[in-house]
PDB file of N, CA and C in Angstrom:
ATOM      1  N   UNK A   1     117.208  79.822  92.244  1.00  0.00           N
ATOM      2  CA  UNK A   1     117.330  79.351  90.886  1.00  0.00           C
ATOM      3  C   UNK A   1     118.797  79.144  90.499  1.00  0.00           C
ATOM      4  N   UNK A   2     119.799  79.643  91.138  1.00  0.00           N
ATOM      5  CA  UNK A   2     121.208  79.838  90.465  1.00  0.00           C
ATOM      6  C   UNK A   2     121.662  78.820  91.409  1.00  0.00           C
ATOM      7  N   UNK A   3     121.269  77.786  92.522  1.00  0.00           N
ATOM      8  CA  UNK A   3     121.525  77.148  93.336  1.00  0.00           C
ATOM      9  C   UNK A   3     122.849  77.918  94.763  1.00  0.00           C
ATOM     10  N   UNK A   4     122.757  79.329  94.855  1.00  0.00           N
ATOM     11  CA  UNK A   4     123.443  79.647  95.655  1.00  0.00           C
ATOM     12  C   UNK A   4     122.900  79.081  96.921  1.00  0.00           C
ATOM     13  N   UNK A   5     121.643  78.530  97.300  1.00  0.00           N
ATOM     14  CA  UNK A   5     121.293  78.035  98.715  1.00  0.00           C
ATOM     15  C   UNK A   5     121.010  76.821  99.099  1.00  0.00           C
ATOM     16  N   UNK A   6     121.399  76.026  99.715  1.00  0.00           N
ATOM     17  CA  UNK A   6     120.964  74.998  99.714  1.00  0.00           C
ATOM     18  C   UNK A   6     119.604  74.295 100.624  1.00  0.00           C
ATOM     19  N   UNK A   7     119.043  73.786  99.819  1.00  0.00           N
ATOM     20  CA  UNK A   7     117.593  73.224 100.862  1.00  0.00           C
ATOM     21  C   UNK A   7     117.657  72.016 101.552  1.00  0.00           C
ATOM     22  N   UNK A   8     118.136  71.604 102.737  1.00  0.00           N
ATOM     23  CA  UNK A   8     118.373  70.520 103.341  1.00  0.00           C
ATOM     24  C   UNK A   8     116.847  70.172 103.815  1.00  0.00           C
ATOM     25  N   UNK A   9     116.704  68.821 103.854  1.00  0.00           N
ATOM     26  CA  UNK A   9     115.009  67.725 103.909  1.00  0.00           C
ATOM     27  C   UNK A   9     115.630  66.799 104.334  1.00  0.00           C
ATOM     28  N   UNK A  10     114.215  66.006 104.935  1.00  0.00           N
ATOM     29  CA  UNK A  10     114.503  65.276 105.756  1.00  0.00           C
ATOM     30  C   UNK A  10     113.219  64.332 105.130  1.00  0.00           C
ATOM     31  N   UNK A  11     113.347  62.824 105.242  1.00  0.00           N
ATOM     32  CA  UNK A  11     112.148  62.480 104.625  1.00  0.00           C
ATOM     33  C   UNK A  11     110.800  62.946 105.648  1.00  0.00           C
ATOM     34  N   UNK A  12     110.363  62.743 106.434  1.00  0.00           N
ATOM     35  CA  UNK A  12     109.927  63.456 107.568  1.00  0.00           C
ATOM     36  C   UNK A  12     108.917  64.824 107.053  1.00  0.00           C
ATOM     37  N   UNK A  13     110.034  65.930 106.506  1.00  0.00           N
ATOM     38  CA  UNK A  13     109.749  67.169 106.003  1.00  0.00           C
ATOM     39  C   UNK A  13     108.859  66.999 104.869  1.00  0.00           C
ATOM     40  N   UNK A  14     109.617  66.340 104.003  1.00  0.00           N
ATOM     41  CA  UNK A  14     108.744  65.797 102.976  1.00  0.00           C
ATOM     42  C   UNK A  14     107.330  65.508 102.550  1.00  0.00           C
ATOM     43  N   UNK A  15     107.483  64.294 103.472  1.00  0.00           N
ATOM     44  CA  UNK A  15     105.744  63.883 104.018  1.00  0.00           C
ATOM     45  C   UNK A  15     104.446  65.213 104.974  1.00  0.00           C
ATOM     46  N   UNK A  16     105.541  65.797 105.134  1.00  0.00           N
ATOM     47  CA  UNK A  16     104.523  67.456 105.736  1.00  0.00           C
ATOM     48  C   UNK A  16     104.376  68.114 104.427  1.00  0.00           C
ATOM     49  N   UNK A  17     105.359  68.361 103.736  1.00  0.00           N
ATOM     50  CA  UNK A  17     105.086  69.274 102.621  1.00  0.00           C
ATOM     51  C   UNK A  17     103.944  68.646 101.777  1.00  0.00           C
ATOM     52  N   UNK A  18     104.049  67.594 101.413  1.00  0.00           N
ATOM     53  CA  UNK A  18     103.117  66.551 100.770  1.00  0.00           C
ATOM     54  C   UNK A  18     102.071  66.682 101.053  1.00  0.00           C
ATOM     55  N   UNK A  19     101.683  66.467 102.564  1.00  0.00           N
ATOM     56  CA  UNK A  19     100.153  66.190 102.719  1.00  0.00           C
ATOM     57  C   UNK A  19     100.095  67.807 102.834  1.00  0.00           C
ATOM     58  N   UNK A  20     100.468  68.771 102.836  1.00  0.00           N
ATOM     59  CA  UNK A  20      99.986  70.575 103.119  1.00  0.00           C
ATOM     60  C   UNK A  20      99.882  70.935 101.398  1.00  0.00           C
ATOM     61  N   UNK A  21     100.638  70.382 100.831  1.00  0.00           N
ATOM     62  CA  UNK A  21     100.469  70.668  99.304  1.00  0.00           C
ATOM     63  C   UNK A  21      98.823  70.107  98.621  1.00  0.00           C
ATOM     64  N   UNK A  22      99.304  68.915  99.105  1.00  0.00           N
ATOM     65  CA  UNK A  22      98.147  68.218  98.530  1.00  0.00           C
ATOM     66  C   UNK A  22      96.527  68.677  98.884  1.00  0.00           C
ATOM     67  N   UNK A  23      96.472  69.272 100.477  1.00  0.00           N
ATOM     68  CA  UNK A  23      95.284  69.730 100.834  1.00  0.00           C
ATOM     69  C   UNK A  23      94.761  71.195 100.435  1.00  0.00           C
ATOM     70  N   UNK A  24      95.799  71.980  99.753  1.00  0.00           N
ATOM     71  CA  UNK A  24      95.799  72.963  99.180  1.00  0.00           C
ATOM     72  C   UNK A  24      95.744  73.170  97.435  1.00  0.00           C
ATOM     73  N   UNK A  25      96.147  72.367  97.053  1.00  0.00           N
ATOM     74  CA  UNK A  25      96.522  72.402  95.722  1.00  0.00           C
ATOM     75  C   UNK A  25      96.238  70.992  95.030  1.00  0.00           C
ATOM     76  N   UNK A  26      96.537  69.735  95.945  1.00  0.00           N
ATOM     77  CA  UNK A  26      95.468  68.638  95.355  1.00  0.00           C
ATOM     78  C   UNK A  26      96.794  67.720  94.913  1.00  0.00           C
ATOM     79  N   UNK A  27      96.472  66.582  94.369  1.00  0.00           N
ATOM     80  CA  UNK A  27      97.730  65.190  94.814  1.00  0.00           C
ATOM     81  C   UNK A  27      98.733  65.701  93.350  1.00  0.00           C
ATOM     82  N   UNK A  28      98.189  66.355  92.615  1.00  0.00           N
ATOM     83  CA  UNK A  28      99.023  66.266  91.284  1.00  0.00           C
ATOM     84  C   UNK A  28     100.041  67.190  91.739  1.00  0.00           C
ATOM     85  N   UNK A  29      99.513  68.362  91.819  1.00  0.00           N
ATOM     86  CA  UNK A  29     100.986  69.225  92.373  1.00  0.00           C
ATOM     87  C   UNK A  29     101.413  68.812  93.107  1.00  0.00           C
ATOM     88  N   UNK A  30     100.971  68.630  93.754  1.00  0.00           N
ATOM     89  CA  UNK A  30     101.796  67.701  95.288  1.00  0.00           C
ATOM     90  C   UNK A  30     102.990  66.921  94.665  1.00  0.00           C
ATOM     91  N   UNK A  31     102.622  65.841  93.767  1.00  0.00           N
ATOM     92  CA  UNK A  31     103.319  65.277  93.456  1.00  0.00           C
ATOM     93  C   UNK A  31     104.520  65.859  92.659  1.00  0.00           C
ATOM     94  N   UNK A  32     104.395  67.012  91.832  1.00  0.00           N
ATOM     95  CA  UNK A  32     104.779  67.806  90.979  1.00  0.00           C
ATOM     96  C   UNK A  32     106.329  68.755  91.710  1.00  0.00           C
ATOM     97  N   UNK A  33     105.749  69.081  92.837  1.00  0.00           N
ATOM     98  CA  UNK A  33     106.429  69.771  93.821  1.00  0.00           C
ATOM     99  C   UNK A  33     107.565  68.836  94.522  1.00  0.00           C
ATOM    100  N   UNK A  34     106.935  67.607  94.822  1.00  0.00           N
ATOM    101  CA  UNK A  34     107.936  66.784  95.723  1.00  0.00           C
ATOM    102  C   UNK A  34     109.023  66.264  94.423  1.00  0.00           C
ATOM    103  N   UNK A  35     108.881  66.234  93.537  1.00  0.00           N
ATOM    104  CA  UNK A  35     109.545  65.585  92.501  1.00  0.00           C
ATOM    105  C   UNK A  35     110.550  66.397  92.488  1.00  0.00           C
ATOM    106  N   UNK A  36     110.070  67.826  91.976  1.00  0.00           N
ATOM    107  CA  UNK A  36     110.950  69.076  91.948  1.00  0.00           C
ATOM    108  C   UNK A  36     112.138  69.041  92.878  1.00  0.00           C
ATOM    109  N   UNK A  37     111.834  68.969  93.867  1.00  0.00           N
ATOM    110  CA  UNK A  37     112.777  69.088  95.382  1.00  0.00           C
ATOM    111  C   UNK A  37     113.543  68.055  95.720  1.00  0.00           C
ATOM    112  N   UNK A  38     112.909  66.846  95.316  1.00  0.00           N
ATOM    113  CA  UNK A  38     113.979  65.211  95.182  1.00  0.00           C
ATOM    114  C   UNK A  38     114.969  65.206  94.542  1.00  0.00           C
ATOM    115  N   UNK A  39     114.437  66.093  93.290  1.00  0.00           N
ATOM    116  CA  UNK A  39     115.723  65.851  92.093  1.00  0.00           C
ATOM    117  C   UNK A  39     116.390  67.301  91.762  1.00  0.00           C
ATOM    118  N   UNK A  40     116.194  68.213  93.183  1.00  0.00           N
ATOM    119  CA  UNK A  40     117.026  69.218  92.894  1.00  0.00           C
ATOM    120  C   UNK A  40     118.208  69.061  93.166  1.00  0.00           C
ATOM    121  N   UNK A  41     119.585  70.138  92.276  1.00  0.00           N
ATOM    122  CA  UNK A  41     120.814  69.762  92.635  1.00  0.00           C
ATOM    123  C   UNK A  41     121.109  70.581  93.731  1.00  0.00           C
ATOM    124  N   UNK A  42     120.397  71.271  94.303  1.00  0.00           N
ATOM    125  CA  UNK A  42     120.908  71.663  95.710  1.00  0.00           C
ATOM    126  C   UNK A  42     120.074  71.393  96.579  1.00  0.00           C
ATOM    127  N   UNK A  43     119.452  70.208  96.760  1.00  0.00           N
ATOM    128  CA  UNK A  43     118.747  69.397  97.948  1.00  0.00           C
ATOM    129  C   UNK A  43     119.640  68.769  98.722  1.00  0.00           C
ATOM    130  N   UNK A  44     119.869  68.842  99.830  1.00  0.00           N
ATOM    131  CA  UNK A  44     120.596  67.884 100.853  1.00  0.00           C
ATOM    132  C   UNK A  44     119.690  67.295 101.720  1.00  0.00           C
ATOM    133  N   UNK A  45     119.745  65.973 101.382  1.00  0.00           N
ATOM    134  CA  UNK A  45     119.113  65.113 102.018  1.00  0.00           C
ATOM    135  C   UNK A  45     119.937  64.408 103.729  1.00  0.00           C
ATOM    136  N   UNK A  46     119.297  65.012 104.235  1.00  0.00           N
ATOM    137  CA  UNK A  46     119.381  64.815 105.724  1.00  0.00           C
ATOM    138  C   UNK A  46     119.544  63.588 106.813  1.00  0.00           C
ATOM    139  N   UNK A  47     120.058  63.208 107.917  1.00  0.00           N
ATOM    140  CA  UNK A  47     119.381  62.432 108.714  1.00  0.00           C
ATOM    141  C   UNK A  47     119.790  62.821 110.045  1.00  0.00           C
ATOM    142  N   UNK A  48     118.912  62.804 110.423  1.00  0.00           N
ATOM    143  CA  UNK A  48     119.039  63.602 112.087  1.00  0.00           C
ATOM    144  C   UNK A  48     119.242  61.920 113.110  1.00  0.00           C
ATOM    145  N   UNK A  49     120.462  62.281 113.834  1.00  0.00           N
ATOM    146  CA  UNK A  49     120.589  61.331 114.784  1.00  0.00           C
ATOM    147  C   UNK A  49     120.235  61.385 116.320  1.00  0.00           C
ATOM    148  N   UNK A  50     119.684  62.464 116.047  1.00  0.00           N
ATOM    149  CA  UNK A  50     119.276  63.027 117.599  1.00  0.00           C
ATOM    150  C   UNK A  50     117.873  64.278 117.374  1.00  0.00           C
ATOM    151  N   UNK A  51     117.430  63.721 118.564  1.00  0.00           N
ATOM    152  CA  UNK A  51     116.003  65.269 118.406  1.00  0.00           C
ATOM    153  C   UNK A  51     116.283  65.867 120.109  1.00  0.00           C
ATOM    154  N   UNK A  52     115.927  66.766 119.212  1.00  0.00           N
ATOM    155  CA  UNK A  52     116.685  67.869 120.250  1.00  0.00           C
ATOM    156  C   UNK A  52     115.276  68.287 121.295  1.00  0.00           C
ATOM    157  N   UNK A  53     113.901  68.122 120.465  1.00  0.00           N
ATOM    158  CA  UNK A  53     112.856  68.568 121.140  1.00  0.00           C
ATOM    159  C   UNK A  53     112.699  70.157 121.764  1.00  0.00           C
ATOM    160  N   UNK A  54     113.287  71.165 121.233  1.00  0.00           N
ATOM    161  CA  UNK A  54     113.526  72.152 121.376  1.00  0.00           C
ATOM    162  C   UNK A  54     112.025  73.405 121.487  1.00  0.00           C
ATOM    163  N   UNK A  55     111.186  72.681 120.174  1.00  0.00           N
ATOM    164  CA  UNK A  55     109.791  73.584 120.099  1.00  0.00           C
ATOM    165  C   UNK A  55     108.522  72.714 121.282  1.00  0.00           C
ATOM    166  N   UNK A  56     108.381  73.497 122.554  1.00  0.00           N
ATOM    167  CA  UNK A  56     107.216  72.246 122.901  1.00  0.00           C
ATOM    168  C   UNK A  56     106.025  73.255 123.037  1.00  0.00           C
ATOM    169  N   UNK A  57     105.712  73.998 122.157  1.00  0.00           N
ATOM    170  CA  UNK A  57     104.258  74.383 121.812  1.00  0.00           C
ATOM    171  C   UNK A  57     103.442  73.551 120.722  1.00  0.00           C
ATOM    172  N   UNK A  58     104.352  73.177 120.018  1.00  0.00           N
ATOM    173  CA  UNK A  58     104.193  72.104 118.614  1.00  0.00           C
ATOM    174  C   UNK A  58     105.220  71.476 118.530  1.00  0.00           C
ATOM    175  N   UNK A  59     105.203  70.139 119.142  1.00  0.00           N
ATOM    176  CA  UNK A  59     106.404  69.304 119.006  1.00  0.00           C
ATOM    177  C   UNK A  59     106.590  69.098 117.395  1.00  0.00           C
ATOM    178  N   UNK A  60     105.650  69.064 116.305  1.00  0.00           N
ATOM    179  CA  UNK A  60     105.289  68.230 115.384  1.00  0.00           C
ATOM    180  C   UNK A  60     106.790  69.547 114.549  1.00  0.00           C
ATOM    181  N   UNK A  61     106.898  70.852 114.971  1.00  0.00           N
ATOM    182  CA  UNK A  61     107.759  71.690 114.487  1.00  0.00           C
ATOM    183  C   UNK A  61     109.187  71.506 114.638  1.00  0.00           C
ATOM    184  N   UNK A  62     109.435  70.697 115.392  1.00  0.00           N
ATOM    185  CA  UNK A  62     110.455  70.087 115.701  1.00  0.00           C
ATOM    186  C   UNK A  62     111.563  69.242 114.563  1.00  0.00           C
ATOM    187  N   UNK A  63     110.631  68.798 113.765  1.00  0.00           N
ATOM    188  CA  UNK A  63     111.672  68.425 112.676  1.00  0.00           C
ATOM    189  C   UNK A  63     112.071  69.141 112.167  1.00  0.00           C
ATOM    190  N   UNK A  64     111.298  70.182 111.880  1.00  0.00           N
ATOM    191  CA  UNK A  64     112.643  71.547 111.096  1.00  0.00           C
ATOM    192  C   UNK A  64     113.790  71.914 111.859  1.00  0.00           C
ATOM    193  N   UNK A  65     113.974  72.010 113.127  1.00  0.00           N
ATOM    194  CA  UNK A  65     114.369  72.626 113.708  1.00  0.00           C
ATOM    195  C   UNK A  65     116.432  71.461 114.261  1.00  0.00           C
ATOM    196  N   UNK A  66     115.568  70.192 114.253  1.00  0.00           N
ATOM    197  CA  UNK A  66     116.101  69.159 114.284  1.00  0.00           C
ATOM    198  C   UNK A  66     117.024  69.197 112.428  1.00  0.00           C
ATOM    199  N   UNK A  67     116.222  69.163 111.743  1.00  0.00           N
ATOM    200  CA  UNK A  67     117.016  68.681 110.483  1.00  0.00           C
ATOM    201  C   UNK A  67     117.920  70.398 110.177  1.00  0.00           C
ATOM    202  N   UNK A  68     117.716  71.446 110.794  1.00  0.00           N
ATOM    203  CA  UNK A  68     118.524  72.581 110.587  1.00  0.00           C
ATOM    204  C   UNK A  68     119.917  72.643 111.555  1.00  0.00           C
ATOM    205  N   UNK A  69     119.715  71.810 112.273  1.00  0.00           N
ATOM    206  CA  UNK A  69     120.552  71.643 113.817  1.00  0.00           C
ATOM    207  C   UNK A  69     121.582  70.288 112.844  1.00  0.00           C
ATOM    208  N   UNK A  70     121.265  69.786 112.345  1.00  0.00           N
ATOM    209  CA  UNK A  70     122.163  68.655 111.442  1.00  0.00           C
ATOM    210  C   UNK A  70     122.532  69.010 110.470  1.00  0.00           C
ATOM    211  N   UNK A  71     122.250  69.418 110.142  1.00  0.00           N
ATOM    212  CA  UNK A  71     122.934  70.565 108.279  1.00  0.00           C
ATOM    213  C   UNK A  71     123.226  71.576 108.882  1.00  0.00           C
ATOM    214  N   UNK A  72     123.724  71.929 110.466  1.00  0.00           N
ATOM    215  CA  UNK A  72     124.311  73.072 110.364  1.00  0.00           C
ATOM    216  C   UNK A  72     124.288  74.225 109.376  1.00  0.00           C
ATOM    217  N   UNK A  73     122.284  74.256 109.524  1.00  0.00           N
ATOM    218  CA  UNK A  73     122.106  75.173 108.394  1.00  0.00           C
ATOM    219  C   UNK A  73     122.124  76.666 109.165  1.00  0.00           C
ATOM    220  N   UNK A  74     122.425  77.690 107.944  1.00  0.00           N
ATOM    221  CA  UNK A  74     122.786  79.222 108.437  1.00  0.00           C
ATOM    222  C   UNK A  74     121.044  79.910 108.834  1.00  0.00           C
ATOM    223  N   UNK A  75     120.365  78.921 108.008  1.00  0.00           N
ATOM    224  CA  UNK A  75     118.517  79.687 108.134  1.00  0.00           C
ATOM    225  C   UNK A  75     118.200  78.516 108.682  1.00  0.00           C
ATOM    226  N   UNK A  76     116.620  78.784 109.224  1.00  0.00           N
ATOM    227  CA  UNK A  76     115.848  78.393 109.433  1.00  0.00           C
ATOM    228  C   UNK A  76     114.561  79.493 108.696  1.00  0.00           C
ATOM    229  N   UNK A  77     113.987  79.154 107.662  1.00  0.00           N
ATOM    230  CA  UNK A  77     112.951  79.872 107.036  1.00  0.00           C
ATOM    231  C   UNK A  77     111.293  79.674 107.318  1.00  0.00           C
ATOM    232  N   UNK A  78     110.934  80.521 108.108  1.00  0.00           N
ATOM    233  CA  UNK A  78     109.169  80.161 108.940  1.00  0.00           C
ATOM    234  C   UNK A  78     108.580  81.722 109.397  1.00  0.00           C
ATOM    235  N   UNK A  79     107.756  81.268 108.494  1.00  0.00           N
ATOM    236  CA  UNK A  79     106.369  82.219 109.703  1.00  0.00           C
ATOM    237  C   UNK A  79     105.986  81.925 111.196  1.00  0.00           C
ATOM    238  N   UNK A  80     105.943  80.527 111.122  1.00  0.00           N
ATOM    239  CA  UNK A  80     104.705  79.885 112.338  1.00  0.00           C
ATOM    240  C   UNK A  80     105.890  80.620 113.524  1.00  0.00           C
ATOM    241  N   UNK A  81     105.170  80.935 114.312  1.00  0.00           N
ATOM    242  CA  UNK A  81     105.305  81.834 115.653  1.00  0.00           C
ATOM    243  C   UNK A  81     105.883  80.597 116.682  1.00  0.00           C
ATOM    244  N   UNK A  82     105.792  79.440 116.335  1.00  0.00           N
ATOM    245  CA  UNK A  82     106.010  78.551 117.435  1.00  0.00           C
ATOM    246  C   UNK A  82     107.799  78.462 116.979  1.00  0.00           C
ATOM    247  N   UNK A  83     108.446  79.181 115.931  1.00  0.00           N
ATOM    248  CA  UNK A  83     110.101  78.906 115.907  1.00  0.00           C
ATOM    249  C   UNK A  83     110.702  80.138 116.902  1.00  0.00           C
ATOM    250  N   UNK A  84     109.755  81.172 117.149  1.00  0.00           N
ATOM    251  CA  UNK A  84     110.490  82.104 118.034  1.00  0.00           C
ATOM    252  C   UNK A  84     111.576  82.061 119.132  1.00  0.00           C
ATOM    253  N   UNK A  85     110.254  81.512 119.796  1.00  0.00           N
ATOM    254  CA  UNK A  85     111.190  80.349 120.984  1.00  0.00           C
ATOM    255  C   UNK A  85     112.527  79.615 120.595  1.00  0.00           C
ATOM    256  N   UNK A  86     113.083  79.578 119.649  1.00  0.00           N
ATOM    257  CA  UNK A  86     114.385  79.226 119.270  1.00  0.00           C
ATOM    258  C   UNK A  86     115.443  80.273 119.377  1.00  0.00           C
ATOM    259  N   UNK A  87     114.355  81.540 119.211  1.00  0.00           N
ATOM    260  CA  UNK A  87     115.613  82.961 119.345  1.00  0.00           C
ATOM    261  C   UNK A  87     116.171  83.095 120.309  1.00  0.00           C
ATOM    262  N   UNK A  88     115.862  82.154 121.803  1.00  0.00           N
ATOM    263  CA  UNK A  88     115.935  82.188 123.247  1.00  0.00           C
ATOM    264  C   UNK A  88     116.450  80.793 123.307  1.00  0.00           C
ATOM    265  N   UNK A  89     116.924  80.490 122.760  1.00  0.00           N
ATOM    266  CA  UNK A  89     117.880  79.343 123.242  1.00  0.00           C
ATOM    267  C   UNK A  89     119.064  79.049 122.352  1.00  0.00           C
ATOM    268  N   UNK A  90     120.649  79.114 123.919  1.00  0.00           N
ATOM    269  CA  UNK A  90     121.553  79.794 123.203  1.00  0.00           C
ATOM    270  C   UNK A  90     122.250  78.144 122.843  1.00  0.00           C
ATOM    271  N   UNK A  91     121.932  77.258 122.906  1.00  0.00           N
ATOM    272  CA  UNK A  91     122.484  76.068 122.398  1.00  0.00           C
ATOM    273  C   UNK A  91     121.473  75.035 122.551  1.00  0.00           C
ATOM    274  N   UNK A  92     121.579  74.045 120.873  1.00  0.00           N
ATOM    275  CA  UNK A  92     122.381  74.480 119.312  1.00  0.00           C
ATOM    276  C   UNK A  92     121.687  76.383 119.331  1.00  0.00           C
ATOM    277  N   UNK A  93     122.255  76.837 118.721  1.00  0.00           N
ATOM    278  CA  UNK A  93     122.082  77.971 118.029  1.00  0.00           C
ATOM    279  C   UNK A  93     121.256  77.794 116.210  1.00  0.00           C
ATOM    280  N   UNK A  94     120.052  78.457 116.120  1.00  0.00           N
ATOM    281  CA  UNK A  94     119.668  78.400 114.834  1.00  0.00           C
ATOM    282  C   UNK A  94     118.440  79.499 114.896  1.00  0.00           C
ATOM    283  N   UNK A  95     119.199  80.257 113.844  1.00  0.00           N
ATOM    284  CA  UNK A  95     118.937  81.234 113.725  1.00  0.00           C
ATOM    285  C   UNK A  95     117.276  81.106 112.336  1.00  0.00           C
ATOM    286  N   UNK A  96     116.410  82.207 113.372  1.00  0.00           N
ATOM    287  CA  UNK A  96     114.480  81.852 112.150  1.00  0.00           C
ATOM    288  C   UNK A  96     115.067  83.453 111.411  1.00  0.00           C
ATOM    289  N   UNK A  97     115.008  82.726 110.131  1.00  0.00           N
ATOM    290  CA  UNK A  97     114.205  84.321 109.412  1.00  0.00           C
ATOM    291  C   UNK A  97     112.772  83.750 109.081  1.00  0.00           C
ATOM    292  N   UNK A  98     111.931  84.838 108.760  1.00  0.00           N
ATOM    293  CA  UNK A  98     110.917  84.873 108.399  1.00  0.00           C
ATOM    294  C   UNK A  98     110.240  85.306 106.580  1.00  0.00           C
ATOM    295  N   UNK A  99     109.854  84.856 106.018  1.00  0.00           N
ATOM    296  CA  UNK A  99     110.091  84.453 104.703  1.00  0.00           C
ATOM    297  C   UNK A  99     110.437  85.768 104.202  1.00  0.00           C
ATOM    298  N   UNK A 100     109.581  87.271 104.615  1.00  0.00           N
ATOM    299  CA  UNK A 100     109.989  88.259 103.901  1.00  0.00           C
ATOM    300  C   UNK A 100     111.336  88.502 104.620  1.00  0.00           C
ATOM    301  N   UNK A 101     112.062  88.382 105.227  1.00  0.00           N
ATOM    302  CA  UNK A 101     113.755  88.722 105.927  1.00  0.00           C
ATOM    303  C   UNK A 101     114.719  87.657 105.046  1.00  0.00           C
ATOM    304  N   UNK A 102     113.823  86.647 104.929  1.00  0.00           N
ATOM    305  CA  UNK A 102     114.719  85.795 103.822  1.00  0.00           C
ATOM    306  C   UNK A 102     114.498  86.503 102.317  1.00  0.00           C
ATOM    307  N   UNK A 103     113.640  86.505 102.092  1.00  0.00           N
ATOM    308  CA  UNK A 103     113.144  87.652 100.406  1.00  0.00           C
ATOM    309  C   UNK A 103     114.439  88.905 100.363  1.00  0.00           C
ATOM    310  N   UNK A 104     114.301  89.680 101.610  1.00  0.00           N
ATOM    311  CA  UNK A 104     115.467  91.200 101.388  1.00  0.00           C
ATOM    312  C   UNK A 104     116.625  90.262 101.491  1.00  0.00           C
ATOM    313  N   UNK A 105     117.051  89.572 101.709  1.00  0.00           N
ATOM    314  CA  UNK A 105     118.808  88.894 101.752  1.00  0.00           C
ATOM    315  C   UNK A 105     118.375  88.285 100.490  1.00  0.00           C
ATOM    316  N   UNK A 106     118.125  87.997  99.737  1.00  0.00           N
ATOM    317  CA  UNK A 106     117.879  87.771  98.543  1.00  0.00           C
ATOM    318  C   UNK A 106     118.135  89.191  97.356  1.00  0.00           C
ATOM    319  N   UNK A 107     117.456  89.652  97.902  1.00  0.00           N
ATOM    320  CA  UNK A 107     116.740  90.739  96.861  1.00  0.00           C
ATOM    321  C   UNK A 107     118.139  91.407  97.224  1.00  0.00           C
ATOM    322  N   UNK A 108     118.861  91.699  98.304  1.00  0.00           N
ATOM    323  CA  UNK A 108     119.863  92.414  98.343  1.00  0.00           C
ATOM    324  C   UNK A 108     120.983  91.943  97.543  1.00  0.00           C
ATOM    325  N   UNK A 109     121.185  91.005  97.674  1.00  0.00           N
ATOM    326  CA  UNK A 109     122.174  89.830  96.628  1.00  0.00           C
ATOM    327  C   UNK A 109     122.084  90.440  95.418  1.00  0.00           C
ATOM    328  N   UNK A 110     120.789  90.538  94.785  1.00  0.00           N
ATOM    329  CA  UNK A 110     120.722  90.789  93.396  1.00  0.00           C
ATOM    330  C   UNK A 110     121.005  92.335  93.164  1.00  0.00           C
ATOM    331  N   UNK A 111     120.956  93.111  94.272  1.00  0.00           N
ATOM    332  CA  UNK A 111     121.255  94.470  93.222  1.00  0.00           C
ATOM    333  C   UNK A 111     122.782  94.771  93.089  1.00  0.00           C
TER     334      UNK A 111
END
């Protein structure tokens, strides 16, 4: 909320969040949500010039991993078990938290 982090997207990302929103929650939020994140001031909008192909249990995971490798971002934020395999490969380097490890670096911030 205070914009200390920044959320780098990719249009790509987008269109995943979209159709996972929408099948959960239905086209209005969907729409509601993507709006939110377009016109946030700490969205960095991305473009990956290279795919690295790094996840091959789920290639389709690969764009996160790709658009975090280009924003030289400090997180990578995921549950899905298929980013592990990133903890084992020492170049690019990109480091998974997992949403509650991202929550305590948060929560620690604030006290």
């Amino acid at each position: 909320m205070n914009e200390e982090y920044e959320l780098c997207v990719t249009t790509d990302i987008l269109l995943e969040y979209e159709e996972i929103i929408k099948e959960h929650m239905g086209s209005f939020f969907a729409e509601y949500v993507l709006d939110l994140i377009e016109n946030a001031p700490n969205v960095r909008w991305i473009t990956k010039y290279y795919k690295w192909n790094l996840i091959k249990a789920d290639a389709d995971d690969n764009k996160f991993a790709d658009c975090a490798i280009a924003c030289d971002a400090k997180y990578l934020v995921s549950d899905d078990k298929h980013f592990k395999i990133l903890d084992k490969i020492p170049f690019p380097k990109v480091e998974i938290l997992t949403a509650q490890d991202f929550k305590d670096i948060i929560e620690k911030k604030l006290l």
